[in-house]
PDB file of N, CA and C in Angstrom:
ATOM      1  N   UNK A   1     -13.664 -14.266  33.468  1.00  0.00           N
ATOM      2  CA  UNK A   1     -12.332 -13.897  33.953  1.00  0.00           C
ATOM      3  C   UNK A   1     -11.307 -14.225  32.879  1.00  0.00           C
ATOM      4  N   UNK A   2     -10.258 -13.232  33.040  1.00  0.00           N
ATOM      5  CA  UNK A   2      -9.198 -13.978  32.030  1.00  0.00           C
ATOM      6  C   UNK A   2      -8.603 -14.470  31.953  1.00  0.00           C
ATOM      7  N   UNK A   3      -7.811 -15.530  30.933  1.00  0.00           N
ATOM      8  CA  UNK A   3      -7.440 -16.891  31.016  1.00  0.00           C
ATOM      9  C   UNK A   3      -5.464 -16.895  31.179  1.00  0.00           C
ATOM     10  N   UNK A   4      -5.453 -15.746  29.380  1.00  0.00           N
ATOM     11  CA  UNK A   4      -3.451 -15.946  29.961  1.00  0.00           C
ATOM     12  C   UNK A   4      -3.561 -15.115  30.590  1.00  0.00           C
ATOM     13  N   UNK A   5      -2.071 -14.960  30.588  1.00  0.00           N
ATOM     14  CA  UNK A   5      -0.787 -14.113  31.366  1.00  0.00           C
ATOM     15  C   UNK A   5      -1.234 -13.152  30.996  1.00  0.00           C
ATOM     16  N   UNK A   6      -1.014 -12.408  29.350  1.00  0.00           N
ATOM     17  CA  UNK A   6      -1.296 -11.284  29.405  1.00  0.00           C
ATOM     18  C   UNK A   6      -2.498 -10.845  29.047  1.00  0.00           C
ATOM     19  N   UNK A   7      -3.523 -11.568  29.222  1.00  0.00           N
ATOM     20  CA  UNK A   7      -4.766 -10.703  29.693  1.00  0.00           C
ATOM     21  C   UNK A   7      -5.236 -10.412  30.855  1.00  0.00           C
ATOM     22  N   UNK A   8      -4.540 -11.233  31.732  1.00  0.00           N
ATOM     23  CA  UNK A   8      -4.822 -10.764  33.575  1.00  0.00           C
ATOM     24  C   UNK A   8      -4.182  -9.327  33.370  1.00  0.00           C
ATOM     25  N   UNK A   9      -2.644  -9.128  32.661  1.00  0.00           N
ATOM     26  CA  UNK A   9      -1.986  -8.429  32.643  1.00  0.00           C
ATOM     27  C   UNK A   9      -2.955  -7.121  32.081  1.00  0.00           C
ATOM     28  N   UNK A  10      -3.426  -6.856  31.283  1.00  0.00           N
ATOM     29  CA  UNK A  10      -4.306  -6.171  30.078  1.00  0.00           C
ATOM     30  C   UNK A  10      -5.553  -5.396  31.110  1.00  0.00           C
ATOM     31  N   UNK A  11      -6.079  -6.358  31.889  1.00  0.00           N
ATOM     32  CA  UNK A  11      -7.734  -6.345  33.049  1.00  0.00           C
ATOM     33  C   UNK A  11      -6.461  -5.299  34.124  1.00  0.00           C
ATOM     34  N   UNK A  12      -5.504  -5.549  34.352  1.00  0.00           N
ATOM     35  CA  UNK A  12      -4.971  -4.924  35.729  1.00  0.00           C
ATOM     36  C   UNK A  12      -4.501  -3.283  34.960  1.00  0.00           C
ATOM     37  N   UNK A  13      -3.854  -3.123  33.532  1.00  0.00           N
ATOM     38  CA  UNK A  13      -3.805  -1.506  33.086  1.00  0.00           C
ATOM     39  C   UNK A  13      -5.040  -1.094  32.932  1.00  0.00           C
ATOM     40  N   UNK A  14      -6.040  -1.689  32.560  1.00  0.00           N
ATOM     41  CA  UNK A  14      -6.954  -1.090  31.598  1.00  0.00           C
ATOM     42  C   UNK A  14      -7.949  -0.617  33.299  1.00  0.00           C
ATOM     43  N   UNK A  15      -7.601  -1.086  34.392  1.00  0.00           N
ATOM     44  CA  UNK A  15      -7.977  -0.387  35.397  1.00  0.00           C
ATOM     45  C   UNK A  15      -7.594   0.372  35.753  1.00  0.00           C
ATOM     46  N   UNK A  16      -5.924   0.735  35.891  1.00  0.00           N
ATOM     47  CA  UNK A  16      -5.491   1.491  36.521  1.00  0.00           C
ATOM     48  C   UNK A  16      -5.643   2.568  35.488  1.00  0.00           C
ATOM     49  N   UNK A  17      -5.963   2.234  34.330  1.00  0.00           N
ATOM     50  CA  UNK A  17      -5.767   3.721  33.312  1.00  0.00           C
ATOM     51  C   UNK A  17      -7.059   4.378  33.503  1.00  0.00           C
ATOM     52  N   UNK A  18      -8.001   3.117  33.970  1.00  0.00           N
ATOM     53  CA  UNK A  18      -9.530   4.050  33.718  1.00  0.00           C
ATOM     54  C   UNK A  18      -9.896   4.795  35.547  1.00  0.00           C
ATOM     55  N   UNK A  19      -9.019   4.528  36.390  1.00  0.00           N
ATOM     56  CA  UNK A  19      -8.784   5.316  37.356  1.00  0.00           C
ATOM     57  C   UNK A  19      -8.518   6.246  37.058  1.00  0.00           C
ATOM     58  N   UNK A  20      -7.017   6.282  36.472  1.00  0.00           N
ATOM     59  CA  UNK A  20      -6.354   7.628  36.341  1.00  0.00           C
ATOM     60  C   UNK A  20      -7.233   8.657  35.544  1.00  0.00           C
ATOM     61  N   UNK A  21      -7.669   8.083  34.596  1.00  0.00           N
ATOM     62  CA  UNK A  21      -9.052   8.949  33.648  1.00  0.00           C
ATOM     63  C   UNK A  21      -9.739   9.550  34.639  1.00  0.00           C
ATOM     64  N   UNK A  22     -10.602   8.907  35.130  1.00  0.00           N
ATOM     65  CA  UNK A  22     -11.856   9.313  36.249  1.00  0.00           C
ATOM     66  C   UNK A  22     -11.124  10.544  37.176  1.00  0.00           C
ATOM     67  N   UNK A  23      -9.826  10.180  37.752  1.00  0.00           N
ATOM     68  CA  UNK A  23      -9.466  11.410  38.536  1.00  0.00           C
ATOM     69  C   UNK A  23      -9.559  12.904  37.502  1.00  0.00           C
ATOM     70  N   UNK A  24      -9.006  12.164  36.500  1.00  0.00           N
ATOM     71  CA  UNK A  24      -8.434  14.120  35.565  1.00  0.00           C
ATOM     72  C   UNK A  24     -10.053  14.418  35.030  1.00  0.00           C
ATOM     73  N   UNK A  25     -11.077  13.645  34.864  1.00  0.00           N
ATOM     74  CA  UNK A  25     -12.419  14.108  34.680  1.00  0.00           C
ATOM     75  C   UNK A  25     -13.368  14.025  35.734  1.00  0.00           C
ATOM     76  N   UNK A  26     -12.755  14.067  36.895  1.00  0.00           N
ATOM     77  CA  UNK A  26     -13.445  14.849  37.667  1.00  0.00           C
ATOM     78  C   UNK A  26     -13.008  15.843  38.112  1.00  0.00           C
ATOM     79  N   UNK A  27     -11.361  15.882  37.974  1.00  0.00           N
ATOM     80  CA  UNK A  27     -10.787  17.104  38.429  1.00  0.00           C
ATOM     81  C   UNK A  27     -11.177  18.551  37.269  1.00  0.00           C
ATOM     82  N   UNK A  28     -11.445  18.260  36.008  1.00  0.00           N
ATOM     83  CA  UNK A  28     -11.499  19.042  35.309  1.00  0.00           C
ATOM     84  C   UNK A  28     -13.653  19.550  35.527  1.00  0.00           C
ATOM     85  N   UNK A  29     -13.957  18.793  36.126  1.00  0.00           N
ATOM     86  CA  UNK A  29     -15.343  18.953  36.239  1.00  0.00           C
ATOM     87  C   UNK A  29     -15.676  19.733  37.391  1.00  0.00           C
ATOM     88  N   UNK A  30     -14.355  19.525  38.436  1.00  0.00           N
ATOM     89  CA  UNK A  30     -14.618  20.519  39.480  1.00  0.00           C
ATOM     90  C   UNK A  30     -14.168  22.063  39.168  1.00  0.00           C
ATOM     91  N   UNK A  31     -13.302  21.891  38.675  1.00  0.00           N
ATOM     92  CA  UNK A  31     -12.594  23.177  38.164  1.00  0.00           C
ATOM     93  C   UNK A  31     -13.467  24.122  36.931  1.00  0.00           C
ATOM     94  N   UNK A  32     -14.232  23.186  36.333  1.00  0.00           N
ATOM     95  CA  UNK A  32     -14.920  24.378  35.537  1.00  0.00           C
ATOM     96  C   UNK A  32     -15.864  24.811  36.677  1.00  0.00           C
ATOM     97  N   UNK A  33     -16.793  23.776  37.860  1.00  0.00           N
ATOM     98  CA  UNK A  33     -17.712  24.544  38.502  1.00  0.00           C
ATOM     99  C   UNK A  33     -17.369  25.545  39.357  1.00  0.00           C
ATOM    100  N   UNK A  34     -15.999  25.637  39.833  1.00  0.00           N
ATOM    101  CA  UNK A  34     -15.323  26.271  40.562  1.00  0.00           C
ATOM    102  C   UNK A  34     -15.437  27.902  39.705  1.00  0.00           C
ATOM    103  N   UNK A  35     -15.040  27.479  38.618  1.00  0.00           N
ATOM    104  CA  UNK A  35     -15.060  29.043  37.290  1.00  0.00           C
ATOM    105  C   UNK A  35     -16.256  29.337  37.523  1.00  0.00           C
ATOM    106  N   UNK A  36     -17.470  28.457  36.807  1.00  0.00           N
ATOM    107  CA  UNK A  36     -19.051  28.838  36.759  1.00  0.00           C
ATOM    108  C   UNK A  36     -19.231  29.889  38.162  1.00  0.00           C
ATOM    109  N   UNK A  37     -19.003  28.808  39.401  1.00  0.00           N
ATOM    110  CA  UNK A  37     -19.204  29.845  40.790  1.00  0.00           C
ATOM    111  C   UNK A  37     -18.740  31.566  40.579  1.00  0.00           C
ATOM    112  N   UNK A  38     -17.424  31.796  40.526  1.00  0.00           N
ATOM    113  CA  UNK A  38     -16.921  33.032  40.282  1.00  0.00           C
ATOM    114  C   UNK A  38     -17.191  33.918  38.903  1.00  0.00           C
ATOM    115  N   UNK A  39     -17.839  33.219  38.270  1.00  0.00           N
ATOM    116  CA  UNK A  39     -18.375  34.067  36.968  1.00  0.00           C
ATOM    117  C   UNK A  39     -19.637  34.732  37.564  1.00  0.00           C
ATOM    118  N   UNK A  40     -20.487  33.547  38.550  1.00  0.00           N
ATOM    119  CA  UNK A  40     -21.768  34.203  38.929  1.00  0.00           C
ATOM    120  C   UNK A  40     -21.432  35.512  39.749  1.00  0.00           C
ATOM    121  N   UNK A  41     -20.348  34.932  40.544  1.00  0.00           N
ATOM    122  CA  UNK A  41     -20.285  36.166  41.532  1.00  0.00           C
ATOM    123  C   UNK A  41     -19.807  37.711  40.657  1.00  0.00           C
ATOM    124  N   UNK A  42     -18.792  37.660  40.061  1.00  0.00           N
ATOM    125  CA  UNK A  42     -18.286  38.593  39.457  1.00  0.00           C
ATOM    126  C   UNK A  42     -19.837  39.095  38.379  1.00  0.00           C
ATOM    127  N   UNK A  43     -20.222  38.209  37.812  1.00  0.00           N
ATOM    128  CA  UNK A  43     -21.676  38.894  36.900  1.00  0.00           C
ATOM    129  C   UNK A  43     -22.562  39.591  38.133  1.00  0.00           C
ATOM    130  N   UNK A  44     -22.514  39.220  39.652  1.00  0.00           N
ATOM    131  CA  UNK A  44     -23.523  40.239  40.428  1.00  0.00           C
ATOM    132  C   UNK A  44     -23.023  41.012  40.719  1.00  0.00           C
ATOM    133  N   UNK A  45     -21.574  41.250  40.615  1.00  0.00           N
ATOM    134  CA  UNK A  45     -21.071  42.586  41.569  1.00  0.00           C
ATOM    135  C   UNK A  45     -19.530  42.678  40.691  1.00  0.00           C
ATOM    136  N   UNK A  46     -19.614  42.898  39.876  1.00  0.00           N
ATOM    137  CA  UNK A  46     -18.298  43.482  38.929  1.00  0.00           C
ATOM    138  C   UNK A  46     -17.063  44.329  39.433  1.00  0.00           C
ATOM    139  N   UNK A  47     -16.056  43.472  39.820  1.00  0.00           N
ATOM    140  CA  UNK A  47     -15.249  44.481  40.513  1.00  0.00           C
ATOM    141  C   UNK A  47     -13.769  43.774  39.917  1.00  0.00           C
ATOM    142  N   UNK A  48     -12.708  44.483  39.825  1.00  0.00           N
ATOM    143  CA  UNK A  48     -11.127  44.280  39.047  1.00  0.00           C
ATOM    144  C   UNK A  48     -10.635  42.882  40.550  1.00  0.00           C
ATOM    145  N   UNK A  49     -11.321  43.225  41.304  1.00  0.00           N
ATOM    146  CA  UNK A  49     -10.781  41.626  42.408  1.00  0.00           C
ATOM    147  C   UNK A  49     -11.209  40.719  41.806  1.00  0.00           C
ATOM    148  N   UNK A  50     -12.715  40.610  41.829  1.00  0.00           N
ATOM    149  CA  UNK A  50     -13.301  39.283  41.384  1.00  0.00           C
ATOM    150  C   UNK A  50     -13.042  38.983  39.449  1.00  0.00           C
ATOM    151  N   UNK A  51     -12.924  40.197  38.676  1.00  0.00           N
ATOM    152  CA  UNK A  51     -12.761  39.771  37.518  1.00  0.00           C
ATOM    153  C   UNK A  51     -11.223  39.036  37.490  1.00  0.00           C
ATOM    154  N   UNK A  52     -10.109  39.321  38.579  1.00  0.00           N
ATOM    155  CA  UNK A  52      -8.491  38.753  38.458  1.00  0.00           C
ATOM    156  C   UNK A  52      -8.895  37.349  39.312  1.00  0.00           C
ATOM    157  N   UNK A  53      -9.729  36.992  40.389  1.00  0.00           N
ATOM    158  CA  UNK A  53     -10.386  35.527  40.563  1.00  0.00           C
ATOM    159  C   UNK A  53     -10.713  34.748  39.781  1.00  0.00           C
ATOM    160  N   UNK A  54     -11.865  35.398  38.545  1.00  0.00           N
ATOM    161  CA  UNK A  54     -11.741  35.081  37.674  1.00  0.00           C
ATOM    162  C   UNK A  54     -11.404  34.025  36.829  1.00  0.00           C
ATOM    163  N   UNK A  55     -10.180  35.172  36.579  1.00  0.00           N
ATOM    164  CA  UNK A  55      -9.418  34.997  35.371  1.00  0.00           C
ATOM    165  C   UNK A  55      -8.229  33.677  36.004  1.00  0.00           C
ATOM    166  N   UNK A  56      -7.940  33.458  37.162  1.00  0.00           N
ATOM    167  CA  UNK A  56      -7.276  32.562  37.892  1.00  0.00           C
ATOM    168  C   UNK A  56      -8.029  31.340  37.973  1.00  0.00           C
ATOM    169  N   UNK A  57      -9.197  30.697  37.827  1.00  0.00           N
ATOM    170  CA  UNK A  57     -10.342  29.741  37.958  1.00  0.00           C
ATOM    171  C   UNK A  57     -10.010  29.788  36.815  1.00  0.00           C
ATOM    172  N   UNK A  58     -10.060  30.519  35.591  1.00  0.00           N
ATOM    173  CA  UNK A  58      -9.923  29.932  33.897  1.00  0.00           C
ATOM    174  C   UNK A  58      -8.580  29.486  33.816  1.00  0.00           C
ATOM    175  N   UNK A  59      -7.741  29.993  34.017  1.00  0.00           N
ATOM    176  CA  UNK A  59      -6.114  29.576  34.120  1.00  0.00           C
ATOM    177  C   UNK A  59      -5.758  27.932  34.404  1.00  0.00           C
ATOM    178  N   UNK A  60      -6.150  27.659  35.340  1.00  0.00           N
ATOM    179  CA  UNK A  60      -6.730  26.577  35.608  1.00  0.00           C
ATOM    180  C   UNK A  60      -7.098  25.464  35.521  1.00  0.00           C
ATOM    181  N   UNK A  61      -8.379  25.627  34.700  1.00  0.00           N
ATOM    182  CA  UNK A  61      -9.306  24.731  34.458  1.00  0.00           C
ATOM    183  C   UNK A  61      -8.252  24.493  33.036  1.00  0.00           C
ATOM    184  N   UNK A  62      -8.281  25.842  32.069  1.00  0.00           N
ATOM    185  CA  UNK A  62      -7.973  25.621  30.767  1.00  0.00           C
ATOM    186  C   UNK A  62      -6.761  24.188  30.713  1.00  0.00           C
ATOM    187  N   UNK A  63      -5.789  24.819  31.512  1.00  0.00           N
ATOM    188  CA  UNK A  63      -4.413  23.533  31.830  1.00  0.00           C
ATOM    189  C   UNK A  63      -5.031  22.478  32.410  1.00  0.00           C
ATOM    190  N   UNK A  64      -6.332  22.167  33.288  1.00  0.00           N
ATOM    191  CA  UNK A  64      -6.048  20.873  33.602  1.00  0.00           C
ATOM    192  C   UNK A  64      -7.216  20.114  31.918  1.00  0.00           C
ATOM    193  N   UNK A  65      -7.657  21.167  31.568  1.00  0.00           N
ATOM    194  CA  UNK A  65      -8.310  20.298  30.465  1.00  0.00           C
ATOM    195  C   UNK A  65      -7.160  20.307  29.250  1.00  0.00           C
ATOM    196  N   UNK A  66      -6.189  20.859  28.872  1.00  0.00           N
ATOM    197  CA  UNK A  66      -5.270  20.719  27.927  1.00  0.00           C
ATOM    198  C   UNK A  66      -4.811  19.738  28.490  1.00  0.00           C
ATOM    199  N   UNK A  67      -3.908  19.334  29.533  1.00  0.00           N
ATOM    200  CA  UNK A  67      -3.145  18.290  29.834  1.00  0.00           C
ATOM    201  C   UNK A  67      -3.608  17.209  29.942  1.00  0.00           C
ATOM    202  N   UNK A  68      -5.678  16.998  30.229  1.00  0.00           N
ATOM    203  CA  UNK A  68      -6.456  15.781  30.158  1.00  0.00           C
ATOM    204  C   UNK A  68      -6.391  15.674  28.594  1.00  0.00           C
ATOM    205  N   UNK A  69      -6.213  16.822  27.488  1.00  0.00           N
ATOM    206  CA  UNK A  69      -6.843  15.988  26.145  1.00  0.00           C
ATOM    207  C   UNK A  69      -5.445  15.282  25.742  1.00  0.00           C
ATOM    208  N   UNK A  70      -3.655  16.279  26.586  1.00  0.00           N
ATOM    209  CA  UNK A  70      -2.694  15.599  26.110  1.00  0.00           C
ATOM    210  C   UNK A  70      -2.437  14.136  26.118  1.00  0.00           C
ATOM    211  N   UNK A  71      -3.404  13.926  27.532  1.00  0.00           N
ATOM    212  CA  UNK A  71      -3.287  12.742  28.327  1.00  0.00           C
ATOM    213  C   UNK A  71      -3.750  11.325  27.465  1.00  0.00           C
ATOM    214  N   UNK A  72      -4.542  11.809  26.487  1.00  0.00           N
ATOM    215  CA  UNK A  72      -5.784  11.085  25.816  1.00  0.00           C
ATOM    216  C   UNK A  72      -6.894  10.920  26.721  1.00  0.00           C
ATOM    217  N   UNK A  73      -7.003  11.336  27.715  1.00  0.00           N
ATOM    218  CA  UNK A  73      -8.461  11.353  28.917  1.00  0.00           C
ATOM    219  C   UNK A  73      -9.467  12.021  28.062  1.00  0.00           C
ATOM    220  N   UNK A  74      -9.300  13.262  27.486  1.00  0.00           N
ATOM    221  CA  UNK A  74     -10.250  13.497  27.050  1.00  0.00           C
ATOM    222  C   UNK A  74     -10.264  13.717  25.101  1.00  0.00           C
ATOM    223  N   UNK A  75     -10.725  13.506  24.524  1.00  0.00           N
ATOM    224  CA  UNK A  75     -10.913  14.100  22.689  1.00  0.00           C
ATOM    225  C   UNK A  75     -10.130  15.338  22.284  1.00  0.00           C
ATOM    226  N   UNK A  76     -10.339  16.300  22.149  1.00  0.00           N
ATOM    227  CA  UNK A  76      -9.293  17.225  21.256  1.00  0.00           C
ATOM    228  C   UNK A  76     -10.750  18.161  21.536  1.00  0.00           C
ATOM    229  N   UNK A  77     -11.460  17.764  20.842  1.00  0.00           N
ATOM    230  CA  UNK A  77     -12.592  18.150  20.493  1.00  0.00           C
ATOM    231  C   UNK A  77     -13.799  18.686  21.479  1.00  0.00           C
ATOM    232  N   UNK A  78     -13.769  17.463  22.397  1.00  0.00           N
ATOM    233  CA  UNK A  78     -14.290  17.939  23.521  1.00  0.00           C
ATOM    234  C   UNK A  78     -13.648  18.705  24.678  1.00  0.00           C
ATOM    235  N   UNK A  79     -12.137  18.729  25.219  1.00  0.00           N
ATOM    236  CA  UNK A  79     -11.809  19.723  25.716  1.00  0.00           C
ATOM    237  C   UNK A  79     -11.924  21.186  24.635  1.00  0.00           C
ATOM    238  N   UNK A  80     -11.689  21.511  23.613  1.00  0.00           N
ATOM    239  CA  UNK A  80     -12.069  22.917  22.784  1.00  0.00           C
ATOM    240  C   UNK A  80     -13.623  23.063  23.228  1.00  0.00           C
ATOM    241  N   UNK A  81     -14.790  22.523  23.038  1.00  0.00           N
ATOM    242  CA  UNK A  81     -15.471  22.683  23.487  1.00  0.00           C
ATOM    243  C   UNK A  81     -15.837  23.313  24.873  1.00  0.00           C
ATOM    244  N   UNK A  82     -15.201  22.317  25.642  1.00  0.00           N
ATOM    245  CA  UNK A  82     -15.372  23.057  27.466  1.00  0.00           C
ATOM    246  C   UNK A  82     -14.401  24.193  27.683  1.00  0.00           C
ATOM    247  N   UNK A  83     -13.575  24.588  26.716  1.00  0.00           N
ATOM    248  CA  UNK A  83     -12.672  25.583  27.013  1.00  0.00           C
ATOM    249  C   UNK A  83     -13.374  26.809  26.306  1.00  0.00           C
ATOM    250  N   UNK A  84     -14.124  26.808  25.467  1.00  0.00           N
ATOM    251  CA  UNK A  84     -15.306  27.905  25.045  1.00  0.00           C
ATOM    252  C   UNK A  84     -16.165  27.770  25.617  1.00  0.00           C
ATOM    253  N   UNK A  85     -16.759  26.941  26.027  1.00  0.00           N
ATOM    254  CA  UNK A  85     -18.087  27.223  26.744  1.00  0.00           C
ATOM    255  C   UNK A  85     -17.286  28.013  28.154  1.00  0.00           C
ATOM    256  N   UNK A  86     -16.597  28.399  28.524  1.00  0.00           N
ATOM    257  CA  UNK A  86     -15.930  28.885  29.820  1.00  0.00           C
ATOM    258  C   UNK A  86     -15.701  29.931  29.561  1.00  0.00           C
ATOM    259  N   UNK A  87     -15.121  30.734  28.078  1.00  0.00           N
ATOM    260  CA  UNK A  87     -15.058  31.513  27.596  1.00  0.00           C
ATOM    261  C   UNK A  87     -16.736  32.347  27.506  1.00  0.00           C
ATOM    262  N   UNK A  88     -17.528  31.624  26.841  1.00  0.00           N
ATOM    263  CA  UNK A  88     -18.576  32.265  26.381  1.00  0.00           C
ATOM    264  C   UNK A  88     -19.302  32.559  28.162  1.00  0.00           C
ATOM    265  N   UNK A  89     -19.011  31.765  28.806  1.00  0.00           N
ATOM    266  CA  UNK A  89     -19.316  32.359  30.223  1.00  0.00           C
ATOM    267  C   UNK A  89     -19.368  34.014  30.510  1.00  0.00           C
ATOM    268  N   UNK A  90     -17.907  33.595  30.842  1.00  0.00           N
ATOM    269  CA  UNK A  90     -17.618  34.980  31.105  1.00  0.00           C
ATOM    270  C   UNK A  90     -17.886  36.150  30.240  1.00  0.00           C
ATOM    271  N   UNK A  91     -17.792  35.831  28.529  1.00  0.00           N
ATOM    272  CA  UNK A  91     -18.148  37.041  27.930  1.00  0.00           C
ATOM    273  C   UNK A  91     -19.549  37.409  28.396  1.00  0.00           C
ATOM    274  N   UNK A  92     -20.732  35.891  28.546  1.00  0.00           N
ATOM    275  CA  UNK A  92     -21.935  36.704  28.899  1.00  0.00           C
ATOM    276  C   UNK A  92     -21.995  37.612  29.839  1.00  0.00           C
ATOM    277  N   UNK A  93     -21.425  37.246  30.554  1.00  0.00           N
ATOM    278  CA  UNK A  93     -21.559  37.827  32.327  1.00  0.00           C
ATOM    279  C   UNK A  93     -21.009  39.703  31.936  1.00  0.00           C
ATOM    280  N   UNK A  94     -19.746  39.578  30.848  1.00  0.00           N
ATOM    281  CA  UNK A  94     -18.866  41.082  30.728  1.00  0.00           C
ATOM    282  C   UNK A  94     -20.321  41.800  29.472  1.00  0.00           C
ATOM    283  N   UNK A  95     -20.980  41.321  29.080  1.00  0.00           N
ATOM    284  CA  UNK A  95     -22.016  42.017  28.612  1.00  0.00           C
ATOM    285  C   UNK A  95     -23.068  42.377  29.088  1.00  0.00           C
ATOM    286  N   UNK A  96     -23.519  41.323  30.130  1.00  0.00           N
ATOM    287  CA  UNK A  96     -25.020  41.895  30.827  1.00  0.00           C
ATOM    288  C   UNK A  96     -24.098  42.851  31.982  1.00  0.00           C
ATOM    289  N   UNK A  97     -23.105  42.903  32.545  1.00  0.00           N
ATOM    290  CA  UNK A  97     -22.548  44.471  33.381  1.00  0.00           C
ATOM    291  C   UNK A  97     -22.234  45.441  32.382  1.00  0.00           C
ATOM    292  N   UNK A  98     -21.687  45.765  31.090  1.00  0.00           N
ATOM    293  CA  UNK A  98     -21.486  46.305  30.635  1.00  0.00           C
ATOM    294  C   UNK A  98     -22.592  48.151  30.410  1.00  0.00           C
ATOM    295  N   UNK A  99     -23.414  47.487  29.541  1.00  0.00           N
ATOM    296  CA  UNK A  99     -24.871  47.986  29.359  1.00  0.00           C
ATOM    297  C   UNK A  99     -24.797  48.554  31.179  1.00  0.00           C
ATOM    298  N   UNK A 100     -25.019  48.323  32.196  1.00  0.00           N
ATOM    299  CA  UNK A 100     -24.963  48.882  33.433  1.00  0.00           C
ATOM    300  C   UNK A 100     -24.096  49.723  34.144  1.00  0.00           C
ATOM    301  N   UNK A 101     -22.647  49.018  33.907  1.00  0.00           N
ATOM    302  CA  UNK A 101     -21.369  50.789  33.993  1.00  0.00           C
ATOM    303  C   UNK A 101     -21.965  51.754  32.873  1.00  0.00           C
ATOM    304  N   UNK A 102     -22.318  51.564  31.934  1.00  0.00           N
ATOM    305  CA  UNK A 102     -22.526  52.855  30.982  1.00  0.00           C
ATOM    306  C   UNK A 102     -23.737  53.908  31.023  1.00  0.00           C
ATOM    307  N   UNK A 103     -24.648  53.305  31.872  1.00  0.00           N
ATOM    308  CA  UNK A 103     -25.424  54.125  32.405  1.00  0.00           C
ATOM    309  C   UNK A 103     -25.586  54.651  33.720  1.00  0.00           C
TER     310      UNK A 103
END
């Protein structure tokens, strides 16, 4: 346990900060699965509704992971990362329908 003033002080932020962390990385963890969900759906049945659902699930996610890396919650590095892999989602999904409207 800790002994001064300001390390009781130090044990009581360094909790409340690693709370506040845990909320914006899980909130950003729900929000990409939330995208993943509607990418699947829109990759089985391609329609201008579900591609503007979409595109509203990326909207989203992208801001709550920019404002976690502003936050310092998350690296720089690793939100760019989860913000392409979300990207490369959806491009897969707009290529395997593609090849299928054209025939």
């Amino acid at each position: 346990m800790a002994n001064t003033k300001s390390a009781i002080k130090r044990v009581k932020i360094a909790e409340r900060n690693r709370l506040r962390n845990k909320a914006y990385k899980s909130a950003v963890k729900t929000l990409m699965k939330k995208y993943f969900v509607a990418v699947e759906s829109y990759g089985a049945s391609p329609t201008p509704e579900l591609l503007q659902e979409v595109q509203q699930h990326m909207a989203a996610a992208y801001s709550k992971i920019d404002r976690a890396v502003k936050r310092g919650v998350l690296h720089p590095n690793n939100g760019a990362r989860k913000k392409s892999r979300l990207a490369a989602a959806l491009k897969r999904q707009k290529e395997k329908s593609a090849p299928a409207d054209a025939a």
